[in-house]
C-alpha atoms as a PDB file:
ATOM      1  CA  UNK A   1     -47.663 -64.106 -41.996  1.00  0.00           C
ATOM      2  CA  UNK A   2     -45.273 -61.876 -43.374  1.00  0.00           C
ATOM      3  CA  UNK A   3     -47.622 -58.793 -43.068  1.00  0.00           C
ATOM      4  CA  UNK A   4     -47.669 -59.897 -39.661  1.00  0.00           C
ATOM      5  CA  UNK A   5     -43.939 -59.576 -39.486  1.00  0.00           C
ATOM      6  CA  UNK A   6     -43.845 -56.193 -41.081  1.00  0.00           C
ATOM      7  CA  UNK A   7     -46.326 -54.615 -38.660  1.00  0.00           C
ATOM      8  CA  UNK A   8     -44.121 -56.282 -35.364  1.00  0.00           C
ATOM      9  CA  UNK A   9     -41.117 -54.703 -37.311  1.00  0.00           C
ATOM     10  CA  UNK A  10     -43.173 -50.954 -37.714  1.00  0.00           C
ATOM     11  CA  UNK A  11     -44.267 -51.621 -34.539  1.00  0.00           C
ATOM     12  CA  UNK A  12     -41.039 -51.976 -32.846  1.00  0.00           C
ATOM     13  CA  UNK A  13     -39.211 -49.420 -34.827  1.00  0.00           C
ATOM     14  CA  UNK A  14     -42.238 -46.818 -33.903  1.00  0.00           C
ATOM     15  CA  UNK A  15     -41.769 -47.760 -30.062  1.00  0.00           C
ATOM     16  CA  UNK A  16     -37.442 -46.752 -30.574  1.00  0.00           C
ATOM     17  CA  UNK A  17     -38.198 -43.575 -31.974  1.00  0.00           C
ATOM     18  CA  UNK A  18     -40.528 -42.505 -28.985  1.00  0.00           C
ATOM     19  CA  UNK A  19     -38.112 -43.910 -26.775  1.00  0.00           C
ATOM     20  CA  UNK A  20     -35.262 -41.752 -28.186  1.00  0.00           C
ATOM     21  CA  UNK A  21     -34.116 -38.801 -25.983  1.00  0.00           C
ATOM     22  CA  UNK A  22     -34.153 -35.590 -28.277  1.00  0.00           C
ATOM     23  CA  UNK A  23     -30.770 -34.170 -28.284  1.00  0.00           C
ATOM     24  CA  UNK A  24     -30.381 -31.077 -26.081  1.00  0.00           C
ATOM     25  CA  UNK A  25     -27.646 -28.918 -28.202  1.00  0.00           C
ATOM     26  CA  UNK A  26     -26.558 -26.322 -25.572  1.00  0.00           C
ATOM     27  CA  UNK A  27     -26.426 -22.441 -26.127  1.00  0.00           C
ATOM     28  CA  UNK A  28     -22.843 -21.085 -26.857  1.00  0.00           C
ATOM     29  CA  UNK A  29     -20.784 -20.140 -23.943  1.00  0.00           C
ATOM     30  CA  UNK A  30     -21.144 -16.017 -23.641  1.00  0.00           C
ATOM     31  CA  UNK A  31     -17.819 -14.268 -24.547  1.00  0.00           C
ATOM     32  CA  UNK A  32     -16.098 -11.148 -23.611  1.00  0.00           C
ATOM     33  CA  UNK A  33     -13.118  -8.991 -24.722  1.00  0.00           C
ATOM     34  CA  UNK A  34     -13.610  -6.161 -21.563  1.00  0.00           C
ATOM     35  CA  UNK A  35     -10.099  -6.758 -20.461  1.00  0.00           C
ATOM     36  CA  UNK A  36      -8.918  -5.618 -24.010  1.00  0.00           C
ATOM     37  CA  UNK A  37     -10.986  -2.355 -22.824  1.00  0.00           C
ATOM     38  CA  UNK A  38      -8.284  -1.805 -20.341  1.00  0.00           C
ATOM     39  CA  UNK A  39      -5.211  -2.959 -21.615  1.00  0.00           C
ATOM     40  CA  UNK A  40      -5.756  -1.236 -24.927  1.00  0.00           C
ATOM     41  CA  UNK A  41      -6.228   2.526 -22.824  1.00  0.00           C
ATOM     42  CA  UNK A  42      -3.000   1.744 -21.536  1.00  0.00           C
ATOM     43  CA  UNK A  43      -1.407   0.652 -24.418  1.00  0.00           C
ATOM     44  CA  UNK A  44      -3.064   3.963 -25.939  1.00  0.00           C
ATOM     45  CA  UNK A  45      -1.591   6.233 -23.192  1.00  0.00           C
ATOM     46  CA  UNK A  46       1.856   5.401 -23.629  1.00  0.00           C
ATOM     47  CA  UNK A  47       3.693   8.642 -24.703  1.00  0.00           C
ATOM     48  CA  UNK A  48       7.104   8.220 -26.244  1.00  0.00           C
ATOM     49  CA  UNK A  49      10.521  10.216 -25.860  1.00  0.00           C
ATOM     50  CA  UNK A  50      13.410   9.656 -27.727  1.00  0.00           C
ATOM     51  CA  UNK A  51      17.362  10.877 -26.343  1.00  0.00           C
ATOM     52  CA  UNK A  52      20.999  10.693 -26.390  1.00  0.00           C
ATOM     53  CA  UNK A  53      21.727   8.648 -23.686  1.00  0.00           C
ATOM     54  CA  UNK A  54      25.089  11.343 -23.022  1.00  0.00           C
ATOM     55  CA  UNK A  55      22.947  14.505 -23.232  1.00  0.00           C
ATOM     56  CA  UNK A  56      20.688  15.210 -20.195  1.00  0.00           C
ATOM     57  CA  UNK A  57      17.247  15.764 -21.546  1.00  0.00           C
ATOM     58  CA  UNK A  58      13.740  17.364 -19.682  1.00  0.00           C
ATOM     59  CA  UNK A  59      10.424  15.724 -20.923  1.00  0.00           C
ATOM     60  CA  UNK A  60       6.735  17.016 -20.596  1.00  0.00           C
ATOM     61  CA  UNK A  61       3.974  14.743 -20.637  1.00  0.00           C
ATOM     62  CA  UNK A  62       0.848  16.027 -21.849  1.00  0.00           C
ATOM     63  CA  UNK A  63      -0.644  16.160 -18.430  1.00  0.00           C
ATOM     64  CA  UNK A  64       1.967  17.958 -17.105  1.00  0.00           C
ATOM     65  CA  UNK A  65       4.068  15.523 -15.624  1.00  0.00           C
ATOM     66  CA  UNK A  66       7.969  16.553 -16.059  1.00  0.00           C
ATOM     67  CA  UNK A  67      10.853  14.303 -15.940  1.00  0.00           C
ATOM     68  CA  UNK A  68      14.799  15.415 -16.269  1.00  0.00           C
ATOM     69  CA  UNK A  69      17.034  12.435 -17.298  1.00  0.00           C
ATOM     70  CA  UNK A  70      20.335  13.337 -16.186  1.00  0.00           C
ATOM     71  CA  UNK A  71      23.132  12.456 -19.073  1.00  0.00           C
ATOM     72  CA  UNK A  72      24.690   9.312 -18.974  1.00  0.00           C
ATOM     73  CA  UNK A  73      21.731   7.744 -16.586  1.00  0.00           C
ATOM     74  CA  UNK A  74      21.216   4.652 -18.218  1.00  0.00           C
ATOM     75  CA  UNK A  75      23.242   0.608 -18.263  1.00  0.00           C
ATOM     76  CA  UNK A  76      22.677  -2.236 -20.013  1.00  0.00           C
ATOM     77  CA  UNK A  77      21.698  -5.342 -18.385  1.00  0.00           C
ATOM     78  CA  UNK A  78      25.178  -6.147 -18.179  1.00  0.00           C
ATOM     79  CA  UNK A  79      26.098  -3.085 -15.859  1.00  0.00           C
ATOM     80  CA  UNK A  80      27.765  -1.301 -18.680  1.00  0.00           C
ATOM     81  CA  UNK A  81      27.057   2.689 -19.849  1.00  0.00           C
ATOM     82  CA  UNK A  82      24.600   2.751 -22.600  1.00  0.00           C
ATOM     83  CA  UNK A  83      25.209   4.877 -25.738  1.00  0.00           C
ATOM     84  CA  UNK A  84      23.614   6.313 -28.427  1.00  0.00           C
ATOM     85  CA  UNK A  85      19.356   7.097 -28.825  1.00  0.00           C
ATOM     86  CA  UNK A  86      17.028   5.283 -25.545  1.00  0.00           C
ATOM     87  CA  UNK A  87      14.015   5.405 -25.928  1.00  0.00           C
ATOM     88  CA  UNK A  88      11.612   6.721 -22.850  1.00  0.00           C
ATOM     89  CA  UNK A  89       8.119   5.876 -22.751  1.00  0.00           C
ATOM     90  CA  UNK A  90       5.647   7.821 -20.028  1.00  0.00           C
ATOM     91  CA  UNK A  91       2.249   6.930 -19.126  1.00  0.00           C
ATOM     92  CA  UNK A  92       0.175   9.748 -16.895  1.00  0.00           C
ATOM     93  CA  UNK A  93      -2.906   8.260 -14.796  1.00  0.00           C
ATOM     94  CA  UNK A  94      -3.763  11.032 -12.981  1.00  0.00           C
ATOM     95  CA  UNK A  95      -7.393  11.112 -12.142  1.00  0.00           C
ATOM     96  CA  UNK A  96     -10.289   8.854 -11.179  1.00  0.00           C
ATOM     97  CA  UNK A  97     -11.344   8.932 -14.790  1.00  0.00           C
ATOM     98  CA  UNK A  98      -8.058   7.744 -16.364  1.00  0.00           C
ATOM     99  CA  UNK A  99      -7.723   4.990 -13.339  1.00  0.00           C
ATOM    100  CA  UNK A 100     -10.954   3.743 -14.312  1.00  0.00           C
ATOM    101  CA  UNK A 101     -10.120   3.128 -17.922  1.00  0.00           C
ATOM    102  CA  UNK A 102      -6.408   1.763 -17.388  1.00  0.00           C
ATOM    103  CA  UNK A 103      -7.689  -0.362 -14.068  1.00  0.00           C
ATOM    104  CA  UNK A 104      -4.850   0.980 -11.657  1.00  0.00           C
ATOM    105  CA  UNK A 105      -6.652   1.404  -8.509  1.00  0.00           C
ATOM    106  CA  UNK A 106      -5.451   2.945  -5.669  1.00  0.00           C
ATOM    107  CA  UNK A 107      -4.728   0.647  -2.137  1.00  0.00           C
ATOM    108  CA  UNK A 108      -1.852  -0.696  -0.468  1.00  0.00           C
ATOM    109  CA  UNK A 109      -2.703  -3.617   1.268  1.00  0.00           C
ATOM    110  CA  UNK A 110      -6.576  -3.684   1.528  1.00  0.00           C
ATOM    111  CA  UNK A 111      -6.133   0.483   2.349  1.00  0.00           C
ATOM    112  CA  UNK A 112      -7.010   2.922   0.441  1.00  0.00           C
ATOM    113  CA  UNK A 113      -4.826   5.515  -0.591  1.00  0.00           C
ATOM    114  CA  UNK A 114      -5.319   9.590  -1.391  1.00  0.00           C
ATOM    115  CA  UNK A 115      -3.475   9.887  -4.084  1.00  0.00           C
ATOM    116  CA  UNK A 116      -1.744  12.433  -6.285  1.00  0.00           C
ATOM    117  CA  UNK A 117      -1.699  10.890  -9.473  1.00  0.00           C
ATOM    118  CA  UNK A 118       0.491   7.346 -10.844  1.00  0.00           C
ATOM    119  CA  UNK A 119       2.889   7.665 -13.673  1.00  0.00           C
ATOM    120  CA  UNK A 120       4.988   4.520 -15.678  1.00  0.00           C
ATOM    121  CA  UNK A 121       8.524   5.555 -16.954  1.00  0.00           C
ATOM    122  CA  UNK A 122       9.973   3.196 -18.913  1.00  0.00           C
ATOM    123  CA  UNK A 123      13.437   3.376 -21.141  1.00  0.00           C
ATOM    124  CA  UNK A 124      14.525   1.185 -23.429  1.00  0.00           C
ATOM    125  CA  UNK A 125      17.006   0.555 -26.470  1.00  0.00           C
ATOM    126  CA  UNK A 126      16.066  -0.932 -29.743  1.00  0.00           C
ATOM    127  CA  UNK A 127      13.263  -2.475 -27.840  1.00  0.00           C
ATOM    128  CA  UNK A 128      15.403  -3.746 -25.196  1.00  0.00           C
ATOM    129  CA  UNK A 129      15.118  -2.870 -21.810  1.00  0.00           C
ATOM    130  CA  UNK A 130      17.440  -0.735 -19.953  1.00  0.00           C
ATOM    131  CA  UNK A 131      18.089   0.194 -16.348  1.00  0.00           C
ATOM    132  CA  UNK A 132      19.363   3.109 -14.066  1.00  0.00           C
ATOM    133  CA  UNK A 133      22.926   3.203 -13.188  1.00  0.00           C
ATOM    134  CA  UNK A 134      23.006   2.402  -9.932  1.00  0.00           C
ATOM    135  CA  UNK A 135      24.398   5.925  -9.039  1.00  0.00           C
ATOM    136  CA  UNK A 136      21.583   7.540 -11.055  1.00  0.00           C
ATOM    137  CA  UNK A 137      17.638   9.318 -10.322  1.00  0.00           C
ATOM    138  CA  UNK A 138      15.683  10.557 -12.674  1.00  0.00           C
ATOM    139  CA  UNK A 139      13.828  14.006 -11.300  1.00  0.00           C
ATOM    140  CA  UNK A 140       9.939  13.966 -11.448  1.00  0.00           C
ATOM    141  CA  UNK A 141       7.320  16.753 -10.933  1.00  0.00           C
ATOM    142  CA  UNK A 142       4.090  15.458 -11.066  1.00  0.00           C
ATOM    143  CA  UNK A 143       1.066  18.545 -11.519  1.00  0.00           C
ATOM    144  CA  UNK A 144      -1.405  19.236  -8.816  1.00  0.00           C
ATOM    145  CA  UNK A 145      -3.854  21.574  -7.992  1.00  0.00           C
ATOM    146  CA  UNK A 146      -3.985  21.778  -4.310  1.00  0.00           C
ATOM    147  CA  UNK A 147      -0.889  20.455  -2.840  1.00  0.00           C
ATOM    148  CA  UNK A 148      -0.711  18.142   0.015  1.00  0.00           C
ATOM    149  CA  UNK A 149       2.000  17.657   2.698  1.00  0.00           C
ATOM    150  CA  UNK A 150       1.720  14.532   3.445  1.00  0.00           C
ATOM    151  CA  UNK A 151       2.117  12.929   0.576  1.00  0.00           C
ATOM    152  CA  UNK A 152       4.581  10.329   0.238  1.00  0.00           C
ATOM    153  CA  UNK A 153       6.182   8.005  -2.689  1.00  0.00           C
ATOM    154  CA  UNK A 154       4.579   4.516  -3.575  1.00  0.00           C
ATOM    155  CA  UNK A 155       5.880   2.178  -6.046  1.00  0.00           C
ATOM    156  CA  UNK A 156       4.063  -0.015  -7.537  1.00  0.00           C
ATOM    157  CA  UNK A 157       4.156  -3.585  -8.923  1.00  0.00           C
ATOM    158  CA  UNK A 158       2.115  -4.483 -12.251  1.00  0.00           C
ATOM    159  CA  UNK A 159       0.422  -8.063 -11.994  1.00  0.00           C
ATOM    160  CA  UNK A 160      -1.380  -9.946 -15.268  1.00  0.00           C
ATOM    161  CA  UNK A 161      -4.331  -7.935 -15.041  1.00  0.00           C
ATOM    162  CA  UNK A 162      -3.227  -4.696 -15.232  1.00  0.00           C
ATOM    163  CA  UNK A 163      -3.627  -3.415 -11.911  1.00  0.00           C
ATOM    164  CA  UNK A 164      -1.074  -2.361  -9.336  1.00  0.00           C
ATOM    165  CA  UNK A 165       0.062  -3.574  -5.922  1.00  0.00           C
ATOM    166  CA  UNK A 166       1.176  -0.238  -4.062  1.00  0.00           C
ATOM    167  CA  UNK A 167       4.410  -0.046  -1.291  1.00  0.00           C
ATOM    168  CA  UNK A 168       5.543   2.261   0.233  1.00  0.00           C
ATOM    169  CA  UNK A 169       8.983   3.241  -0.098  1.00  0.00           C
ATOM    170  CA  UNK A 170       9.741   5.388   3.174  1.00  0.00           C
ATOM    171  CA  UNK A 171      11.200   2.430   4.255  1.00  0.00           C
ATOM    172  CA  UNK A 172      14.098   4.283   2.970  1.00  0.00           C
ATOM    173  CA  UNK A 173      15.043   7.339   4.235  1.00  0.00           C
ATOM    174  CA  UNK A 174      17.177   9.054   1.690  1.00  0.00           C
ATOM    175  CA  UNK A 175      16.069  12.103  -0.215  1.00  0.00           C
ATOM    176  CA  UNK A 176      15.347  10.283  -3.063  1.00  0.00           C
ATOM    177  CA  UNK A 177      12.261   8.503  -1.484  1.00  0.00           C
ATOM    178  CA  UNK A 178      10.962  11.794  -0.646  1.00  0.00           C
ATOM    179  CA  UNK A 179       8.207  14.182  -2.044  1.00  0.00           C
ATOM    180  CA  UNK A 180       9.118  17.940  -1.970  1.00  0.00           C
ATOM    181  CA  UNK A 181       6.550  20.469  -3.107  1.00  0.00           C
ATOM    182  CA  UNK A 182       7.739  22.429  -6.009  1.00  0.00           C
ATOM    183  CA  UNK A 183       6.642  26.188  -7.504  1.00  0.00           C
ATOM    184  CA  UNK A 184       7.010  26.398 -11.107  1.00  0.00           C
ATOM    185  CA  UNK A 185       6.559  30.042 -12.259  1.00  0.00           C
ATOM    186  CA  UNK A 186       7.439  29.496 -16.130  1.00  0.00           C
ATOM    187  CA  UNK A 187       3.813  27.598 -15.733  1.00  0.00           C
ATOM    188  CA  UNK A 188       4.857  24.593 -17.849  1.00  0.00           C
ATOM    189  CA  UNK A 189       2.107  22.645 -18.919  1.00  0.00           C
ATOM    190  CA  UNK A 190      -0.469  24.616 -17.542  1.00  0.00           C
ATOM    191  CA  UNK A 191       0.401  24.136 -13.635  1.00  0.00           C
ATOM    192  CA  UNK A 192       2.368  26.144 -11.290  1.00  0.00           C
ATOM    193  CA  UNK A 193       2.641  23.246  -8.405  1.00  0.00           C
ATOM    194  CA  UNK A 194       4.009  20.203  -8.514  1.00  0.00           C
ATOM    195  CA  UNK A 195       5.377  17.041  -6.390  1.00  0.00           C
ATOM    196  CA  UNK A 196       8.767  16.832  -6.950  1.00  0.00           C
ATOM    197  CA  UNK A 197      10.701  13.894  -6.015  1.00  0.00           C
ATOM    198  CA  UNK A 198      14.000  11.357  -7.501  1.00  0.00           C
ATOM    199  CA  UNK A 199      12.984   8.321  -8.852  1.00  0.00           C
ATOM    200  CA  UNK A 200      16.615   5.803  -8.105  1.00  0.00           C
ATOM    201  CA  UNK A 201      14.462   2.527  -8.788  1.00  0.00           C
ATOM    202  CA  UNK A 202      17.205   0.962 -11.421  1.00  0.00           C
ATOM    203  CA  UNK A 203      14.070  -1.147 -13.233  1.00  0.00           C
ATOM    204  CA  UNK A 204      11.759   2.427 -13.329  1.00  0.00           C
ATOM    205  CA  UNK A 205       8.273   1.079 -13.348  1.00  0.00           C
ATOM    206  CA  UNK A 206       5.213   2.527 -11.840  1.00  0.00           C
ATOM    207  CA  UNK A 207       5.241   5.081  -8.767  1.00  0.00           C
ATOM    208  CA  UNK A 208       2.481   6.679  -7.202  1.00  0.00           C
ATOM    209  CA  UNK A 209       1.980  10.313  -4.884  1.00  0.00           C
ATOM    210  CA  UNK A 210      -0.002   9.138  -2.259  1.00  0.00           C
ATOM    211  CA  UNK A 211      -0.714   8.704   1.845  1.00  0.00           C
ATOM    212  CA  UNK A 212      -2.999   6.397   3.350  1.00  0.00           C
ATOM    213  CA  UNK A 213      -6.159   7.957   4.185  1.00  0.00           C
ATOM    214  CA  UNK A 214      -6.924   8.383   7.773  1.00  0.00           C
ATOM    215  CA  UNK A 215     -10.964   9.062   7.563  1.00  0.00           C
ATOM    216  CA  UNK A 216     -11.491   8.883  11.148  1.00  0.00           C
ATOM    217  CA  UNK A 217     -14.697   6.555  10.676  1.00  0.00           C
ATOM    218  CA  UNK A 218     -14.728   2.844  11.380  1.00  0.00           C
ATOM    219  CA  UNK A 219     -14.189   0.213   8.319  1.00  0.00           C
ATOM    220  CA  UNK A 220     -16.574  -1.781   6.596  1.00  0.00           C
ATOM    221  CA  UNK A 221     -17.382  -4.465   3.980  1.00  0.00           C
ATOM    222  CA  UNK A 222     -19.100  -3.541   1.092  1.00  0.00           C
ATOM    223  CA  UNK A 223     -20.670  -5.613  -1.568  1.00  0.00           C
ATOM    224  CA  UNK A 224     -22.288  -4.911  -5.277  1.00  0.00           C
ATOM    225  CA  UNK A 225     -24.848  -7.568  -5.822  1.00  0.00           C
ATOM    226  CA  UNK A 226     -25.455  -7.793  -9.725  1.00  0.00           C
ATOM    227  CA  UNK A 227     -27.183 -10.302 -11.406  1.00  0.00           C
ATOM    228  CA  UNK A 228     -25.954 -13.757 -11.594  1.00  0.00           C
ATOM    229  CA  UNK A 229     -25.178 -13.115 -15.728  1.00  0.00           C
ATOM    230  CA  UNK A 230     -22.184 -10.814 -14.514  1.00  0.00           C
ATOM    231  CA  UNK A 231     -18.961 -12.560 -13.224  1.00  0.00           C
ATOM    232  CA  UNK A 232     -15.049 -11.758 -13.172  1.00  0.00           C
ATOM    233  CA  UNK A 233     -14.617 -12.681 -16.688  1.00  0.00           C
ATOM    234  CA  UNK A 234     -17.223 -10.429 -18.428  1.00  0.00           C
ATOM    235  CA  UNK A 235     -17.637  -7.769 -15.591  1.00  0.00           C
ATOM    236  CA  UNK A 236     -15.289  -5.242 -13.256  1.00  0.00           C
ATOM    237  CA  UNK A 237     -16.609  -2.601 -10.307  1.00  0.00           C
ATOM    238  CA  UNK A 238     -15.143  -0.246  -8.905  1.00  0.00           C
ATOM    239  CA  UNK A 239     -15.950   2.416  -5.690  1.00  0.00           C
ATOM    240  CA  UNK A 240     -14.752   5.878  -6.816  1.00  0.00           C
ATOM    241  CA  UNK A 241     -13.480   7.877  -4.092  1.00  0.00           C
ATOM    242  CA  UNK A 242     -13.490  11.298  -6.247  1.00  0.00           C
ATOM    243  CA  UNK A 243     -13.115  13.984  -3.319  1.00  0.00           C
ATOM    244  CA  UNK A 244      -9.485  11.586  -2.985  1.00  0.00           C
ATOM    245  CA  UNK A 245      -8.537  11.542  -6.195  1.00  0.00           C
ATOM    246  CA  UNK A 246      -8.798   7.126  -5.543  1.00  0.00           C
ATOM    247  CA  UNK A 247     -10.006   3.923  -6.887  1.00  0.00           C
ATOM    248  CA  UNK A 248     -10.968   0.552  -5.132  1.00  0.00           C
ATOM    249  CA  UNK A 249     -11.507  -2.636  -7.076  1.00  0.00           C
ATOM    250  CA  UNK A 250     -14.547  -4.247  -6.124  1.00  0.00           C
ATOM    251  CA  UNK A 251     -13.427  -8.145  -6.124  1.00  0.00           C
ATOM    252  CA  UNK A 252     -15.339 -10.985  -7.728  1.00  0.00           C
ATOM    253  CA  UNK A 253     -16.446 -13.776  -5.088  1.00  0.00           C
ATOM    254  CA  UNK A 254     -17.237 -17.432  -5.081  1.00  0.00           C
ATOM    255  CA  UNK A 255     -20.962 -16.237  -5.916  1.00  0.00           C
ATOM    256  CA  UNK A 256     -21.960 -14.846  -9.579  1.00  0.00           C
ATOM    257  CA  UNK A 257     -23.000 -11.198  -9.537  1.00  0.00           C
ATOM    258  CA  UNK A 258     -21.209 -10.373  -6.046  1.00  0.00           C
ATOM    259  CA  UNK A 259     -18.784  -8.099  -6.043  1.00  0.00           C
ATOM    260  CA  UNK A 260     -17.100  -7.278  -2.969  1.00  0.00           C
ATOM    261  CA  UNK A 261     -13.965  -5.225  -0.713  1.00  0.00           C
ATOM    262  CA  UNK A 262     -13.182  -4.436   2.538  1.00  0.00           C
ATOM    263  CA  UNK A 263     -11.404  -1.729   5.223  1.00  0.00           C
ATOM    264  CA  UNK A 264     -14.086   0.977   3.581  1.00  0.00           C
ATOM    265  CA  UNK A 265     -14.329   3.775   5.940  1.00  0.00           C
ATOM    266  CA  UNK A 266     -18.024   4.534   6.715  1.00  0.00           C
ATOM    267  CA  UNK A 267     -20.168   7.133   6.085  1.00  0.00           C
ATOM    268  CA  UNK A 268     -17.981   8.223   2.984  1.00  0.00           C
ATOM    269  CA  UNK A 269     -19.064   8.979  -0.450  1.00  0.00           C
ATOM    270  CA  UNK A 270     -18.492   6.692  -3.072  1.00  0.00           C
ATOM    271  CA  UNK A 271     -19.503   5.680  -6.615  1.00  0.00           C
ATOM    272  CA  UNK A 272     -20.122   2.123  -7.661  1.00  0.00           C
ATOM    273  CA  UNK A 273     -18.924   1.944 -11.127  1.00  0.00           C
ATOM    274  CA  UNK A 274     -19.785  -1.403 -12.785  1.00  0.00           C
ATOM    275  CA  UNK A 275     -18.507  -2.246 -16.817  1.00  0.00           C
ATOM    276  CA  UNK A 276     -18.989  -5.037 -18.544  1.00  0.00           C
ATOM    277  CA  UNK A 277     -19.213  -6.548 -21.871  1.00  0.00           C
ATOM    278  CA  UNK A 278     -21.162  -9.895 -22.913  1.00  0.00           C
ATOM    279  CA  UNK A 279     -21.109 -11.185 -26.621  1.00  0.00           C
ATOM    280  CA  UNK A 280     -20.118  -7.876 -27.550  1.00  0.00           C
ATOM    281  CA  UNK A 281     -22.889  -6.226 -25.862  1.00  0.00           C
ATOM    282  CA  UNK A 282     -21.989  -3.351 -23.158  1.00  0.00           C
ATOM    283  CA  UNK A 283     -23.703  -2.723 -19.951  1.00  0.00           C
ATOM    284  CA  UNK A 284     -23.064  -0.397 -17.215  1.00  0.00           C
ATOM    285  CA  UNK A 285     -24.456   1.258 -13.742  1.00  0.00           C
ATOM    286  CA  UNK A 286     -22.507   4.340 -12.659  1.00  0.00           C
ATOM    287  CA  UNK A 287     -24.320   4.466  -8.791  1.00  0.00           C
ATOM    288  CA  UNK A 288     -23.066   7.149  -6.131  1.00  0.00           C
ATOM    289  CA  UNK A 289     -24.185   6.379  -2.618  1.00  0.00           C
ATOM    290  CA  UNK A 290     -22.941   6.893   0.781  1.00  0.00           C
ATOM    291  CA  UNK A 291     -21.210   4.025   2.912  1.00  0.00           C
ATOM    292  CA  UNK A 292     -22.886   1.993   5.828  1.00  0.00           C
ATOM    293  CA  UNK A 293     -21.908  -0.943   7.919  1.00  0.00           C
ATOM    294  CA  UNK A 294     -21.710  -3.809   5.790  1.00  0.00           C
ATOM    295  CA  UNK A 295     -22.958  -2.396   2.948  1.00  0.00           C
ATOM    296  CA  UNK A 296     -24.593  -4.021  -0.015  1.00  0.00           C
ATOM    297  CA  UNK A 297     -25.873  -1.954  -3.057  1.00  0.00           C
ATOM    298  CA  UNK A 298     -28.333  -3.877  -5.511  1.00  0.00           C
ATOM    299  CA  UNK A 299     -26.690  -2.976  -9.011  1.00  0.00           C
ATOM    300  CA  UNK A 300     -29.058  -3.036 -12.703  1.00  0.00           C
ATOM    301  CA  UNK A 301     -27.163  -3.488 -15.024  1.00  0.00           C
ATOM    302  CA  UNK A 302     -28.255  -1.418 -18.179  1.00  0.00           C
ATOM    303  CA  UNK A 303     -27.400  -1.957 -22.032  1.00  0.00           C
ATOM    304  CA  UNK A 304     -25.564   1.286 -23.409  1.00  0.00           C
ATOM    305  CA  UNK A 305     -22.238   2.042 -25.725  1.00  0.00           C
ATOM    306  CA  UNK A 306     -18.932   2.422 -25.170  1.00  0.00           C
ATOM    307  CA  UNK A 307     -19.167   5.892 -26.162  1.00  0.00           C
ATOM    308  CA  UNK A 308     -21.738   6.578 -23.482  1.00  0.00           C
ATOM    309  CA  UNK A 309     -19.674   4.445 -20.570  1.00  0.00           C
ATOM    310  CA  UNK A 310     -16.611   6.400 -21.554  1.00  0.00           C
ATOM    311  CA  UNK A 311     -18.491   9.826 -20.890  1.00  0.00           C
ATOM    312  CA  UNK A 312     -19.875   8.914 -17.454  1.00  0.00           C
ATOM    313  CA  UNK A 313     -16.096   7.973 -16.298  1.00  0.00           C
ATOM    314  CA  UNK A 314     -14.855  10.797 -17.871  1.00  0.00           C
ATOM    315  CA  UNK A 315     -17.543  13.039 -15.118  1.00  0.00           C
ATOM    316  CA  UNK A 316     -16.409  10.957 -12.384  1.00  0.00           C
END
């Protein structure tokens, strides 16, 4: 009887084991630090200047950019005349290559811009931030090698992920919003030509040489279809517009690996630039190609360095 009892009991303690679902234990989440990439350029490109607020004072970034601060320019939050040392901090994105790296791209509402180069100015006092007198501009020369006409002053509004919303600011027609091509024989930092323009904007901040571009072709959509693996949070693309000296973002969608912007003019060159990082892996396609109607480029996405992504932006 009781061996009876003791194979029921085997028995029915067998027949719960089989029964038992074996645990599925997931695989991690994938994690990715590419937005560090970006913010950490920036952070890298500041270049810092230090005055006496009552002394006027000419700066020289080391792309060429130059900046006169006329004396007494600055107030504290409070509307009063700062004294003693500011502190001015510059930060030069001149090119494709260094837009790339410091995501600032280049449209004003869904347009895309030609653009002479961005620049940050910044001052500040014991790590407090201070403004332009209301009566106050700061004189800019930004370097160029070909200069342009029509270009015209954009300033630009930082949001949380380090890229820039571009206006225009010929709403205003004072000199100050105006761009005045400059000869510079003394040949200070290496150029002769500049933009030259007063900056009056009493919080400084980002401003931008630009005009929108006028191709003359009709507007598109265009997509870069990835694999599913690369999203917004591990992955950004770009079209390079090199021959415009301008950068598009290429916006996540509701769909994984789809990439997408629109008002593209057709039948322009571009470059698809795709980055990302996954589990502290890199990948990249670098893909130049020429615009069509609703156009969708298939993107691989291959392993590499950062090293080696660095060097294809940097031949943008």
């Amino acid at each position: 009887m009781k061996k009876l009892i003791y194979s029921t009991l085997a028995i029915a303690l067998l027949a719960m084991t089989s029964c038992k679902k074996e645990e599925v234990i997931p695989p991690p989440t994938p994690t990715s630090n590419l937005s560090s990439y970006f913010s950490d350029n920036e952070s890298n490109a500041i270049q810092t200047f230090t005055m006496d607020a009552s002394i006027a004072m000419n700066m020289t970034g080391n792309n060429g950019v130059k900046i006169y601060v006329p004396a007494n320019s600055f107030v504290y939050s409070n509307g009063t005349q700062v004294t003693g040392t500011v502190t001015v901090e510059l930060i030069e994105v001149l090119d494709v290559s260094a837009m790339v790296k410091m995501n600032k791209t280049t449209t004003s509402n869904g347009e895309l811009l030609v653009s002479g180069g961005q620049i940050k100015i910044s001052a500040s006092q014991n790590s407090s931030e201070i403004y332009l007198a209301p009566s106050a501009a700061i004189n800019v020369s930004v370097p160029t090698a070909v200069a342009d006409p029509q270009m015209a002053l954009f300033t630009g509004n930082q949001m949380s992920d380090g890229d820039v919303v571009w206006t225009s600011s010929l709403q205003d027609s004072s000199q100050q919003d105006s761009i005045i091509i400059t000869q510079d024989t003394t040949g200070g930092g290496g150029w002769s030509t500049y933009y030259n323009f007063d900056f009056d904007n009493d919080s400084l901040g980002w401003i931008n040489c630009d005009y929108w571009w006028n191709s003359g072709q009709s507007l598109t959509s265009v997509t870069a279809s990835l694999d599913t693996a690369y999203n917004t949070s591990n992955t950004a693309c770009y079209l390079v517009f090199p021959n415009i000296n301008s950068v598009a973002a290429l916006y996540g969608t509701n769909v994984s690996g789809t990439f997408s912007a629109s008002g593209i003019p057709v039948n322009t060159s571009a470059t698809f630039v795709c980055i990302s990082e996954i589990d502290d892996v890199y990948y990249s396609s670098f893909v130049t190609n020429t615009i069509s109607t609703n156009h969708v480029e298939n993107i691989t996405m291959t392993e590499t360095t950062l090293a080696a992504i660095e060097t294809a932006i940097d031949n943008l």
